[in-house]
C-alpha atoms as a PDB file:
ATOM      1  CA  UNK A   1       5.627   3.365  -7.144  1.00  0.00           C
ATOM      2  CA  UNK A   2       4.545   0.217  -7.719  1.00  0.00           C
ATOM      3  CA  UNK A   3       3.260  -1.855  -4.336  1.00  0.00           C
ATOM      4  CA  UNK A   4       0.801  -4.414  -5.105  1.00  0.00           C
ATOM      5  CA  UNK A   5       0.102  -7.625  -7.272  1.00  0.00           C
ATOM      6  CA  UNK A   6      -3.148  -5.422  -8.946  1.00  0.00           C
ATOM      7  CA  UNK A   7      -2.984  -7.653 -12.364  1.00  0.00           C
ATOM      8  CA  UNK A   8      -3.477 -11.175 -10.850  1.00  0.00           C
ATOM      9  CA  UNK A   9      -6.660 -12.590 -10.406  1.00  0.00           C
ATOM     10  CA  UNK A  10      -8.257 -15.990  -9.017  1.00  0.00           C
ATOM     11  CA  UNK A  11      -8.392 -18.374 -12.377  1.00  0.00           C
ATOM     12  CA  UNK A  12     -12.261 -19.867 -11.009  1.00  0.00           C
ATOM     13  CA  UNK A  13     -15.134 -19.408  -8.354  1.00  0.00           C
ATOM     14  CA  UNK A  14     -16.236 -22.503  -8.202  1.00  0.00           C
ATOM     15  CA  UNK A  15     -15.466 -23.444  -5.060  1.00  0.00           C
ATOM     16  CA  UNK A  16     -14.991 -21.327  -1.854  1.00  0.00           C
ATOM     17  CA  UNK A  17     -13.272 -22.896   1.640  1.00  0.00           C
ATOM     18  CA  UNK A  18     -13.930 -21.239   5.234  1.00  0.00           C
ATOM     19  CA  UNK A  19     -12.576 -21.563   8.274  1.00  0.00           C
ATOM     20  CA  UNK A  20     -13.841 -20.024  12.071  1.00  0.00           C
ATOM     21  CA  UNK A  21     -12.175 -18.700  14.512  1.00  0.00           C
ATOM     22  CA  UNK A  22     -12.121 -22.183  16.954  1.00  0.00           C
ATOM     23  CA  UNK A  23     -13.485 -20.257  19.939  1.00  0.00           C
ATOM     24  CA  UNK A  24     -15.360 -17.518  21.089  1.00  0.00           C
ATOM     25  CA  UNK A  25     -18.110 -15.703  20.308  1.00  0.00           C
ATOM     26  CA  UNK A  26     -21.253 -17.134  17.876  1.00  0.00           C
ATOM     27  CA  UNK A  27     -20.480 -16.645  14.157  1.00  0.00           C
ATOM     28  CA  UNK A  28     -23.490 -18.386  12.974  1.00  0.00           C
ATOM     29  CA  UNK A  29     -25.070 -15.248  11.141  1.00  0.00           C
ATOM     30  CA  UNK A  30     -21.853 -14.485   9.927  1.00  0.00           C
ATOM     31  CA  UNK A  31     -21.116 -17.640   8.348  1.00  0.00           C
ATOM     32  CA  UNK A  32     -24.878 -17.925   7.035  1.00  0.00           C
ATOM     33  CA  UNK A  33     -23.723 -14.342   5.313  1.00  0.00           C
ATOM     34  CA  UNK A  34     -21.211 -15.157   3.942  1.00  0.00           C
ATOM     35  CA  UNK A  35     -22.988 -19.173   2.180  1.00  0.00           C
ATOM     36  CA  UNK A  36     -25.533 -16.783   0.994  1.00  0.00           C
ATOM     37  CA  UNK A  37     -23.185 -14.334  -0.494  1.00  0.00           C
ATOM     38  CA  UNK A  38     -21.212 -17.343  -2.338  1.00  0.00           C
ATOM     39  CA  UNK A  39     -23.959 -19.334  -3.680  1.00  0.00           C
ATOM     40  CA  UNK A  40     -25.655 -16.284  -4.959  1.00  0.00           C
ATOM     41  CA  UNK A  41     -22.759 -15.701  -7.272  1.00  0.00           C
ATOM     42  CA  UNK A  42     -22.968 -19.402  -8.212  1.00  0.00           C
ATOM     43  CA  UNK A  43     -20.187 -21.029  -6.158  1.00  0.00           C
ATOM     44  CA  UNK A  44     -19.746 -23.410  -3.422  1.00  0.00           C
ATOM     45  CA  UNK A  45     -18.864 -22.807  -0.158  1.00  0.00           C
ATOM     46  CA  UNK A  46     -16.609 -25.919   1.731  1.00  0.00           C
ATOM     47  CA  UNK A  47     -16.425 -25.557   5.125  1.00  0.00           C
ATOM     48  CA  UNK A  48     -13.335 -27.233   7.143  1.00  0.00           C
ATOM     49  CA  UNK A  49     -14.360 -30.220   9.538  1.00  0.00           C
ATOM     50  CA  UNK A  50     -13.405 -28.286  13.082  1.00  0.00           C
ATOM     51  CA  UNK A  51     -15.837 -25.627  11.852  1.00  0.00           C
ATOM     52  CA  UNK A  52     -18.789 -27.399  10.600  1.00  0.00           C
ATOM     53  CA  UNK A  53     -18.865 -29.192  14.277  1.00  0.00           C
ATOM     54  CA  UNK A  54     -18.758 -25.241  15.606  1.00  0.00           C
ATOM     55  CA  UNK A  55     -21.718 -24.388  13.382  1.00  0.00           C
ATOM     56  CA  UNK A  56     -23.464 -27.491  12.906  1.00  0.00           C
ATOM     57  CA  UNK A  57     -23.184 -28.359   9.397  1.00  0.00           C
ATOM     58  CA  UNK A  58     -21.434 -30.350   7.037  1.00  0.00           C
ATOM     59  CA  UNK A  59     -17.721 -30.267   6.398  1.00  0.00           C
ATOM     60  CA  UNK A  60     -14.836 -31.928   4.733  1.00  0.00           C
ATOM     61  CA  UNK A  61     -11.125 -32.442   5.673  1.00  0.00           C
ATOM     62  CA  UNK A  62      -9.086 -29.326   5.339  1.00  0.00           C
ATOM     63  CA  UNK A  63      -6.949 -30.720   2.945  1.00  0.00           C
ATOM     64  CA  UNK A  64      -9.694 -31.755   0.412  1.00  0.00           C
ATOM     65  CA  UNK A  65     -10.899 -27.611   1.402  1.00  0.00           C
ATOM     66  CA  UNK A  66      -7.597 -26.529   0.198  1.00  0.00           C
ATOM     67  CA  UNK A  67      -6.946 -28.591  -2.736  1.00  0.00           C
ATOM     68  CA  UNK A  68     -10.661 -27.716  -4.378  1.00  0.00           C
ATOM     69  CA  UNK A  69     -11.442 -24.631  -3.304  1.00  0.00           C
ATOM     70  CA  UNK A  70     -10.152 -21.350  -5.632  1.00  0.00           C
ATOM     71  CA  UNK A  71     -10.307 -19.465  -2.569  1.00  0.00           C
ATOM     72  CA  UNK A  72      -9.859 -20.041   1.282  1.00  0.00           C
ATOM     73  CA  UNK A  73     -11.979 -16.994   3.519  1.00  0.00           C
ATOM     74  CA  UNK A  74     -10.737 -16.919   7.060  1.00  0.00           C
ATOM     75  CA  UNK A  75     -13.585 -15.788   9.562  1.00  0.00           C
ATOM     76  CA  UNK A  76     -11.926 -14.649  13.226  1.00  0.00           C
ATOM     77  CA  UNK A  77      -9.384 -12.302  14.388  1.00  0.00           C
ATOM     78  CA  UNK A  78      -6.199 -11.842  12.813  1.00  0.00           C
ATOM     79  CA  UNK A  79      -4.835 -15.506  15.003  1.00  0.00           C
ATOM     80  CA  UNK A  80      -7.378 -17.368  12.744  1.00  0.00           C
ATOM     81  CA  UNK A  81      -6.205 -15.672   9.505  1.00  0.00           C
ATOM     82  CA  UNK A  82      -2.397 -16.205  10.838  1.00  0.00           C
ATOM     83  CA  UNK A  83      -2.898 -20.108  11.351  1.00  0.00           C
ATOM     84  CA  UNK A  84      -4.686 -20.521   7.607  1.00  0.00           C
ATOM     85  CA  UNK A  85      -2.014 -18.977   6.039  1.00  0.00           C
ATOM     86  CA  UNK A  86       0.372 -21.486   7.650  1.00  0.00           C
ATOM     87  CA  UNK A  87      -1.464 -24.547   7.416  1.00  0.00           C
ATOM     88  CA  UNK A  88      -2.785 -23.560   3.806  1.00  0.00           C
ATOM     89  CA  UNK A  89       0.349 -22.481   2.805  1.00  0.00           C
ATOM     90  CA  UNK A  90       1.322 -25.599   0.441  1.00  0.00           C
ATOM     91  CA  UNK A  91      -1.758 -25.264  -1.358  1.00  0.00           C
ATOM     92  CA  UNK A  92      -0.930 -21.220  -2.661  1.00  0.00           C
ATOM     93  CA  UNK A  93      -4.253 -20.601  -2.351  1.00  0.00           C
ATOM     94  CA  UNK A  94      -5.830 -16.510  -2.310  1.00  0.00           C
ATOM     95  CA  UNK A  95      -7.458 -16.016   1.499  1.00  0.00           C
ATOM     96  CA  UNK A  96      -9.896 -13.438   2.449  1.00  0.00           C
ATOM     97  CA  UNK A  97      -9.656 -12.353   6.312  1.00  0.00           C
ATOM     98  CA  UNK A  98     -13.065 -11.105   7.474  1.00  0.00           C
ATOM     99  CA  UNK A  99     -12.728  -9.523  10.725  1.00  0.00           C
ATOM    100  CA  UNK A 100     -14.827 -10.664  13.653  1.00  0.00           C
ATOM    101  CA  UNK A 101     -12.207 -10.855  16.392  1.00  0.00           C
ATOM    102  CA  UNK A 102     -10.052  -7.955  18.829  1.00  0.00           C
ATOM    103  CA  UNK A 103      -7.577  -5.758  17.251  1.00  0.00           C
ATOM    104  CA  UNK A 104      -7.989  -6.253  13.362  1.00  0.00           C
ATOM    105  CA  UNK A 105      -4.659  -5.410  11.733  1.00  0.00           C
ATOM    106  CA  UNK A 106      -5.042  -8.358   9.227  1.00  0.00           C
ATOM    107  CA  UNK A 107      -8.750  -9.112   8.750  1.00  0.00           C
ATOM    108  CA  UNK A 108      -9.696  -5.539   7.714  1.00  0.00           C
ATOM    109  CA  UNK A 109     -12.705  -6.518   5.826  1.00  0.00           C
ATOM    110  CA  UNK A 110     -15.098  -6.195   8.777  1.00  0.00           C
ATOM    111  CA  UNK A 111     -18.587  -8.311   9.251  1.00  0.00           C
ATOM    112  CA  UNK A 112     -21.248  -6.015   8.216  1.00  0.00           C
ATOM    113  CA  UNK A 113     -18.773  -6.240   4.511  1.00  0.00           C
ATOM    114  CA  UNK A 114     -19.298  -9.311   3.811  1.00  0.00           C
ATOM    115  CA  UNK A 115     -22.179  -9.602   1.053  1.00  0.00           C
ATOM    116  CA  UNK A 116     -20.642  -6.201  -0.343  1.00  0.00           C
ATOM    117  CA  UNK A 117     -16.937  -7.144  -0.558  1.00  0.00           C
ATOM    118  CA  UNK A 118     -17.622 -10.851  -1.678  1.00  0.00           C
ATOM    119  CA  UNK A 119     -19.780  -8.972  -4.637  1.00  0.00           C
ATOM    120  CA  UNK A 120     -16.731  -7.332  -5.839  1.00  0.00           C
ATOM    121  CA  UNK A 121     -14.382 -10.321  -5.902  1.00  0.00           C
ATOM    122  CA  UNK A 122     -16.728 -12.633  -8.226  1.00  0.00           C
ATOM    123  CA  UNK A 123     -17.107  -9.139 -10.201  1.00  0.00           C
ATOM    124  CA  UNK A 124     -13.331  -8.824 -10.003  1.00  0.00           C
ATOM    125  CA  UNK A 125     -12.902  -5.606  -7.912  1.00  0.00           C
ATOM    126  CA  UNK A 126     -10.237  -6.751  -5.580  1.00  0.00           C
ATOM    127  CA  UNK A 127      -6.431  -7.001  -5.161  1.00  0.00           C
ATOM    128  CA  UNK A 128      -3.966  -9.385  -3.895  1.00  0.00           C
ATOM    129  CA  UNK A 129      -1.161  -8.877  -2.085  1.00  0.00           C
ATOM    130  CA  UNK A 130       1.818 -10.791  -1.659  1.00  0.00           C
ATOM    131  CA  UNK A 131       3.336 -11.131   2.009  1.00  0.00           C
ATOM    132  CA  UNK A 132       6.441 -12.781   2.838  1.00  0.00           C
ATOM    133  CA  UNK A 133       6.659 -15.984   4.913  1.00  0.00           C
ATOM    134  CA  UNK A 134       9.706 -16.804   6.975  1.00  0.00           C
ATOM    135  CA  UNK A 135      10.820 -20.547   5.964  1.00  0.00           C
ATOM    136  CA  UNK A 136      12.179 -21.579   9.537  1.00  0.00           C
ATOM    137  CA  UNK A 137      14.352 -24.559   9.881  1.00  0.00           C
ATOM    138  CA  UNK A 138      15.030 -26.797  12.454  1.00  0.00           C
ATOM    139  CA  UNK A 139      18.624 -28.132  12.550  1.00  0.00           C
ATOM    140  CA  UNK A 140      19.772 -31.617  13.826  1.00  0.00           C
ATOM    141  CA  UNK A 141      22.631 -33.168  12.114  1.00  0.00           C
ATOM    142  CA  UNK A 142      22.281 -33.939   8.495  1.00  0.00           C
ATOM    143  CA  UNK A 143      18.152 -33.429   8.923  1.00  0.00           C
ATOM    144  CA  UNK A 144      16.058 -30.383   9.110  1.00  0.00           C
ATOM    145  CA  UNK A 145      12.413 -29.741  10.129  1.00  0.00           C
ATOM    146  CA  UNK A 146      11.188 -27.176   7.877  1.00  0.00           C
ATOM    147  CA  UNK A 147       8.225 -25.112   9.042  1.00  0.00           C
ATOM    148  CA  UNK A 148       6.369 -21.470   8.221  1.00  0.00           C
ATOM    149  CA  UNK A 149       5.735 -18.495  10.050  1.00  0.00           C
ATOM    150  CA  UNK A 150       3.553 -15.513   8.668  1.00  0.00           C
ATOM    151  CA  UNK A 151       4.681 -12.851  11.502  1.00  0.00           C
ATOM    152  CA  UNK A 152       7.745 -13.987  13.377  1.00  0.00           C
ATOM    153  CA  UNK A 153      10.098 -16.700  14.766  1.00  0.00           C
ATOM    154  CA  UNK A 154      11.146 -16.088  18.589  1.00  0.00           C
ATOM    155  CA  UNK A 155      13.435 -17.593  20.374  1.00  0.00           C
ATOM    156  CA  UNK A 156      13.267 -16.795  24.173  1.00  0.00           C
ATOM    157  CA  UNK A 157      13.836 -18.820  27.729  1.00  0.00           C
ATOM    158  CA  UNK A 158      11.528 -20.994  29.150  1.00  0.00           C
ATOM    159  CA  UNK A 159      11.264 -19.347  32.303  1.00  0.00           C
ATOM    160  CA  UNK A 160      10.921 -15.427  33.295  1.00  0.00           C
ATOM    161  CA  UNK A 161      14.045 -15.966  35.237  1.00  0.00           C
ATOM    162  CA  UNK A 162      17.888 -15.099  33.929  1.00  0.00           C
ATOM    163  CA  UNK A 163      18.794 -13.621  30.520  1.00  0.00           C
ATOM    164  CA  UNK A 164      20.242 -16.388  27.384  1.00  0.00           C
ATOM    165  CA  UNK A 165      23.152 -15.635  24.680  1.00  0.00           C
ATOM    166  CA  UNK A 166      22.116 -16.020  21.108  1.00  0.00           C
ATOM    167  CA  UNK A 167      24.895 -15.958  18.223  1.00  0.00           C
ATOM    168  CA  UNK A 168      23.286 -14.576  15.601  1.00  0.00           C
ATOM    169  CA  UNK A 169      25.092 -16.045  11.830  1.00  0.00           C
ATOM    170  CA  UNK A 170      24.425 -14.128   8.399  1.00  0.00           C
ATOM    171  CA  UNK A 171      25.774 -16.718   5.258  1.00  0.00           C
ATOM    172  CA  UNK A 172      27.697 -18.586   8.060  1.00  0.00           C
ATOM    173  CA  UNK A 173      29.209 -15.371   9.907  1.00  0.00           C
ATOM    174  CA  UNK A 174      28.954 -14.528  13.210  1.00  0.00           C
ATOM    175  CA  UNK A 175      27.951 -11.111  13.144  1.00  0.00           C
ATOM    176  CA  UNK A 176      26.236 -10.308  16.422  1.00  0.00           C
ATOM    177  CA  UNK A 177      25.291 -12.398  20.165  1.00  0.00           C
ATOM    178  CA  UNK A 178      22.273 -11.692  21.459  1.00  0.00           C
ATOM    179  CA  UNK A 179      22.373 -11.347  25.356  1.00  0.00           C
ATOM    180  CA  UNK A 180      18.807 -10.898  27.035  1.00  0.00           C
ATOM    181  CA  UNK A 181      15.516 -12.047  27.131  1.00  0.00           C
ATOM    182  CA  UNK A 182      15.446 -13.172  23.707  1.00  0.00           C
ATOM    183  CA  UNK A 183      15.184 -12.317  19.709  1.00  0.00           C
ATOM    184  CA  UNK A 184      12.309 -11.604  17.511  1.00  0.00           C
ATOM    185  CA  UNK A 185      12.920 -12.260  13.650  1.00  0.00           C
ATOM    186  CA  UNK A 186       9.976 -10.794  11.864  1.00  0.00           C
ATOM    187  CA  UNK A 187       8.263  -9.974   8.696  1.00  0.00           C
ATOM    188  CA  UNK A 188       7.248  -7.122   7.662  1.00  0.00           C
ATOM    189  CA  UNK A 189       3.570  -8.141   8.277  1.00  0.00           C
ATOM    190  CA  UNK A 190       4.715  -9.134  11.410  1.00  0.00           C
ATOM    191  CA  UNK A 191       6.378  -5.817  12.656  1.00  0.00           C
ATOM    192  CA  UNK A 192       3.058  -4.487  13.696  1.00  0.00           C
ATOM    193  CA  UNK A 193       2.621  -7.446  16.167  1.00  0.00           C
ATOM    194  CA  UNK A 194       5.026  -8.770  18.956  1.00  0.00           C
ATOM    195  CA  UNK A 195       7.862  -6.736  17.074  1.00  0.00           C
ATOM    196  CA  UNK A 196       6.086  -3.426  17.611  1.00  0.00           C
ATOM    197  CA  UNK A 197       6.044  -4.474  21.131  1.00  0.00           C
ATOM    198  CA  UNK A 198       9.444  -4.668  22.204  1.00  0.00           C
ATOM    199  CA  UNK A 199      10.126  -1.394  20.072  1.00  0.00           C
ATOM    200  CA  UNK A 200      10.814  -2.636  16.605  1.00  0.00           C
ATOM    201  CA  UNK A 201       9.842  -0.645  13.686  1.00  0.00           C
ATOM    202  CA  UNK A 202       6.973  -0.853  11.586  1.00  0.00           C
ATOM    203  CA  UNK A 203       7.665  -1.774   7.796  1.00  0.00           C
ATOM    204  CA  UNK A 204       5.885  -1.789   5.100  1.00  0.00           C
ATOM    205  CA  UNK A 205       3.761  -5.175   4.466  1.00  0.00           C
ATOM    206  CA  UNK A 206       4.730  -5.236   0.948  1.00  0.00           C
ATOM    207  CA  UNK A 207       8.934  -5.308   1.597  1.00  0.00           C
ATOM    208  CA  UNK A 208      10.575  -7.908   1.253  1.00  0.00           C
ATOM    209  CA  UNK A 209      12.909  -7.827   4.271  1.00  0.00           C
ATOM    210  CA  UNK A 210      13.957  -9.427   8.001  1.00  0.00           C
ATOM    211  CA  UNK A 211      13.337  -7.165  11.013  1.00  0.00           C
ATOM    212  CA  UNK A 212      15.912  -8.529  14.038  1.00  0.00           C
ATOM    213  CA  UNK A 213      14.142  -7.184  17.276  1.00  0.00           C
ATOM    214  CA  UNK A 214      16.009  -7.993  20.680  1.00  0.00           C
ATOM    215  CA  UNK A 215      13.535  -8.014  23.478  1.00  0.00           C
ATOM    216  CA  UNK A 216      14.592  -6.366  26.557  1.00  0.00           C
ATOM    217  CA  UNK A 217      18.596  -6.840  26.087  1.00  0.00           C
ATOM    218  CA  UNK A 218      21.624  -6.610  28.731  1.00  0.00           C
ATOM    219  CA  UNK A 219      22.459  -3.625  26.580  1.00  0.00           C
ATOM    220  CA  UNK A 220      21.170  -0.205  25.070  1.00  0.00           C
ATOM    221  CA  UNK A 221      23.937  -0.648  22.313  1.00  0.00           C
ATOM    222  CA  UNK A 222      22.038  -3.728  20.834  1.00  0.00           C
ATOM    223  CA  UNK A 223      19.114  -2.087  18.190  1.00  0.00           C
ATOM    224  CA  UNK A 224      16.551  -3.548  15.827  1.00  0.00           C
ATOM    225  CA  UNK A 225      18.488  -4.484  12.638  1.00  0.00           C
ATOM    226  CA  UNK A 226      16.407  -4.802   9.189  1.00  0.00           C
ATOM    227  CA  UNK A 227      17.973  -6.672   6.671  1.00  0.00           C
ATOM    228  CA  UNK A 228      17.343  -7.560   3.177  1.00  0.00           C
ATOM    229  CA  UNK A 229      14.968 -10.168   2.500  1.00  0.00           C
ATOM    230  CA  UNK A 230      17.691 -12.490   0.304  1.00  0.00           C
ATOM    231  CA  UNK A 231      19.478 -12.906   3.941  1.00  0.00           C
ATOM    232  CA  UNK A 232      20.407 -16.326   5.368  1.00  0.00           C
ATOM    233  CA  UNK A 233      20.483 -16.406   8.931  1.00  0.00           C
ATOM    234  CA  UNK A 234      21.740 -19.109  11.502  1.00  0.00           C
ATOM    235  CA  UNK A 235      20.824 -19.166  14.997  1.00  0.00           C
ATOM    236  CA  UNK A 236      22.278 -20.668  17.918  1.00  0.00           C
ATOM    237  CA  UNK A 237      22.373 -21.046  21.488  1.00  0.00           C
ATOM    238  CA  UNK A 238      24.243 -23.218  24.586  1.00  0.00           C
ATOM    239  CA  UNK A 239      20.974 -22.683  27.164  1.00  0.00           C
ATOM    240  CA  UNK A 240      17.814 -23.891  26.891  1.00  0.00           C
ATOM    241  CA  UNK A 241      15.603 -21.761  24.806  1.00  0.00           C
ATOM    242  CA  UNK A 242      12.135 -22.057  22.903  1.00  0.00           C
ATOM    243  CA  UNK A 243      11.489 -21.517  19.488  1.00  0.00           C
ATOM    244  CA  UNK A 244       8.054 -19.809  19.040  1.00  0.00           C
ATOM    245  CA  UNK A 245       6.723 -19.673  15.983  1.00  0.00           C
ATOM    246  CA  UNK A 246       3.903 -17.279  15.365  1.00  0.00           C
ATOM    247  CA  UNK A 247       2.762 -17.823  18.811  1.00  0.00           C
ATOM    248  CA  UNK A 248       1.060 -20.612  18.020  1.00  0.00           C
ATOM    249  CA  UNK A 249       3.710 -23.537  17.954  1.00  0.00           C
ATOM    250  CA  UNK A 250       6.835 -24.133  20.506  1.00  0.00           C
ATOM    251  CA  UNK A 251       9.844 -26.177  19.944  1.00  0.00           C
ATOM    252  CA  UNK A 252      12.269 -26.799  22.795  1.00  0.00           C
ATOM    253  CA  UNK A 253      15.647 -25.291  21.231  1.00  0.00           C
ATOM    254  CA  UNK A 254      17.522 -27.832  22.898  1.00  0.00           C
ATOM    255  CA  UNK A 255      16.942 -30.633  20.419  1.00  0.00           C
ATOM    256  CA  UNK A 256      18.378 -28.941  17.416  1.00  0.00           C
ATOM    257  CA  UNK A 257      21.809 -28.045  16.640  1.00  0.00           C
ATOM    258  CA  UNK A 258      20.748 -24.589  15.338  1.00  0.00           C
ATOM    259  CA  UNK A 259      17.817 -22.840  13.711  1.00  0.00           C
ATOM    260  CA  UNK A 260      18.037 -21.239  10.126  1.00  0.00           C
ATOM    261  CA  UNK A 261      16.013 -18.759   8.718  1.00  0.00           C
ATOM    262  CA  UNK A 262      15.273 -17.247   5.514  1.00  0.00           C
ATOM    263  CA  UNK A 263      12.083 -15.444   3.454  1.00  0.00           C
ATOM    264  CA  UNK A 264      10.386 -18.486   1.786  1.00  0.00           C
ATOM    265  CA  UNK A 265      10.327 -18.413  -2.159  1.00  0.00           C
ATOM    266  CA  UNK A 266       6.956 -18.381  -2.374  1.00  0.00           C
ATOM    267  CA  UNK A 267       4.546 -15.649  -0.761  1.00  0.00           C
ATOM    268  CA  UNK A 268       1.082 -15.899   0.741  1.00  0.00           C
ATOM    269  CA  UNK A 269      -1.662 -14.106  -1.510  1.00  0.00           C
ATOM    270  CA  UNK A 270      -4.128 -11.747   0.451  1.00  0.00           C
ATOM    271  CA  UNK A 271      -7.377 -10.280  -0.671  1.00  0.00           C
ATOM    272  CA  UNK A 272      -7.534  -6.624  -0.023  1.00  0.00           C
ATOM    273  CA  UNK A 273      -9.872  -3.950  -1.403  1.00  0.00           C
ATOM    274  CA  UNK A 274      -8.685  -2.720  -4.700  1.00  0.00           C
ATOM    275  CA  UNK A 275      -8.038   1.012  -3.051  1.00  0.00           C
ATOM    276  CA  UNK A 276      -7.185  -0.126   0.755  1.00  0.00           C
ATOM    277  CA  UNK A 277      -4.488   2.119   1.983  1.00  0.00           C
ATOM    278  CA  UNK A 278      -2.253   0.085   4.527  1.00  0.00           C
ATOM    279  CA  UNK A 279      -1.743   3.795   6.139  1.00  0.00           C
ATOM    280  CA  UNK A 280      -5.444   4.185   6.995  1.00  0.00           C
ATOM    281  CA  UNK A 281      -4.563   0.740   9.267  1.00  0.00           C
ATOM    282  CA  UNK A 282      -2.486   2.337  10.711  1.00  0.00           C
ATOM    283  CA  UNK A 283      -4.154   5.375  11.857  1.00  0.00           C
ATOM    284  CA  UNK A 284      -6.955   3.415  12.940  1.00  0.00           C
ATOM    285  CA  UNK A 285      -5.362   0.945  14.888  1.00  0.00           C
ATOM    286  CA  UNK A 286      -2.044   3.117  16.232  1.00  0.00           C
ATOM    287  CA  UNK A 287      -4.557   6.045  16.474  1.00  0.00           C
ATOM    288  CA  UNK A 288      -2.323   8.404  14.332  1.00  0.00           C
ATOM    289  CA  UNK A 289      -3.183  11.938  13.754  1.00  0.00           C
ATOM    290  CA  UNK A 290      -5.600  11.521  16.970  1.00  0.00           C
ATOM    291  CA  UNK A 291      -5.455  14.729  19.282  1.00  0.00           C
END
């Protein structure tokens, strides 16, 4: 069975853009790995502005990053990787994730890889993946404010206290109404993350689908629904919600007339190694098989 983009490669190395995780812990000799690794296979390595003041050395505006560079590498947990894709995502650029954060289910290539594994992608021993983005819109009259999420759009209350009704619309009919503490529409990619969490199930990264996760509802009757990816779904919703997206950006669900969702026509390209098994993740992380 056929489950990866194996064939397509990255056109150039010329150039190579990074970006650090904003906060944390030193990633100096990281980052000094990984400009020795690229200019030793002849490329350049572009550095973002926010991370060149975190390391002290040049950068350039993430835009000019994106637009030259053949490749983006994030450097940070899987947060870091998560806001790249979305603020990269216009330029359809390949990103490496190099792990130097918590839990890892992303950035798999970890830091003591990285002269090794940034060998085999100038020598071409690598794969990319495709993962799904959900294109999330933002509803107000005749205008919409279109934005990206990688794992999941969430729309919950404001405040711990009371449940809110969602009406949940598929090609403009009502099909279900959400009553609890909120909904979770996820990717695939994102069904190991808040999804998981409020007992959604875990798909495969490579399916193109929409996982509908109700967190904590009124009632047992209402179930995780996965539905396929060419889906067109309308939310709405009298109280005053929030609209998370990715857990990194909130919009006050008051000021739109609905939100619409549906799996983005184009995909974000990951590099994985050319034999990484997505199962071996999962044992490692979920601790499967462990006694």
């Amino acid at each position: 069975m056929k489950t990866t983009e194996k064939m397509q490669k990255i056109d150039s190395f010329k150039h190579v853009g990074l970006v650090i995780k904003p906060k944390g812990v030193s990633l100096d000799r990281h980052y000094l790995a990984i400009k020795s690794a690229i200019e030793k296979n002849g490329a350049c390595l572009m550095v973002d502005e926010q991370s060149a003041r975190l390391l002290g050395c040049d950068g350039v505006p993430f835009e000019t990053m994106c637009k030259q560079s053949d490749f983006l590498i994030s450097l940070g947990g899987d947060g870091t990787l998560i806001s790249l894709c979305r603020r990269s995502f216009s330029y359809n650029k390949p990103i490496l994730g190099i792990h130097a954060g918590q839990l890892g289910f992303l950035t798999n290539i970890r830091t003591d890889e990285i002269t090794t594994f940034i060998d085999k992608i100038f020598k071409e021993k690598y794969r990319i993946d495709k993962r799904i983005m959900l294109e999330v819109s933002l509803v107000s009259g005749s205008s919409k404010e279109v934005i990206f999420a990688f794992n999941d759009m969430v729309i919950t209350r404001p405040k711990i206290s009371g449940m809110t009704t969602i009406d949940a619309y598929a090609f403009g009919n009502l099909f279900n109404s959400y009553y609890g503490d909120g909904l979770i529409v996820s990717t695939p990619t994102g069904s190991t993350a808040y999804n998981l969490s409020a007992g959604g199930p875990i798909i495969y990264p490579l399916t193109k689908a929409l996982i509908l996760t109700p967190v904590c509802p009124h009632s047992l009757t209402q179930r995780p629904l996965v539905l396929p990816g060419d889906f067109e779904l309308e939310f709405t919703s009298k109280e005053n919600n929030v609209v998370v997206i990715d857990g990194q950006d909130t919009y006050d669900m008051q000021d739109f007339d609905s939100i619409e969702v549906r799996v983005s026509p184009q995909s974000v390209k990951l590099i994985q190694e050319l034999d990484g098994d997505y199962f071996d993740v999962l044992k490692e992380k979920l601790r499967w098989g462990s006694k």
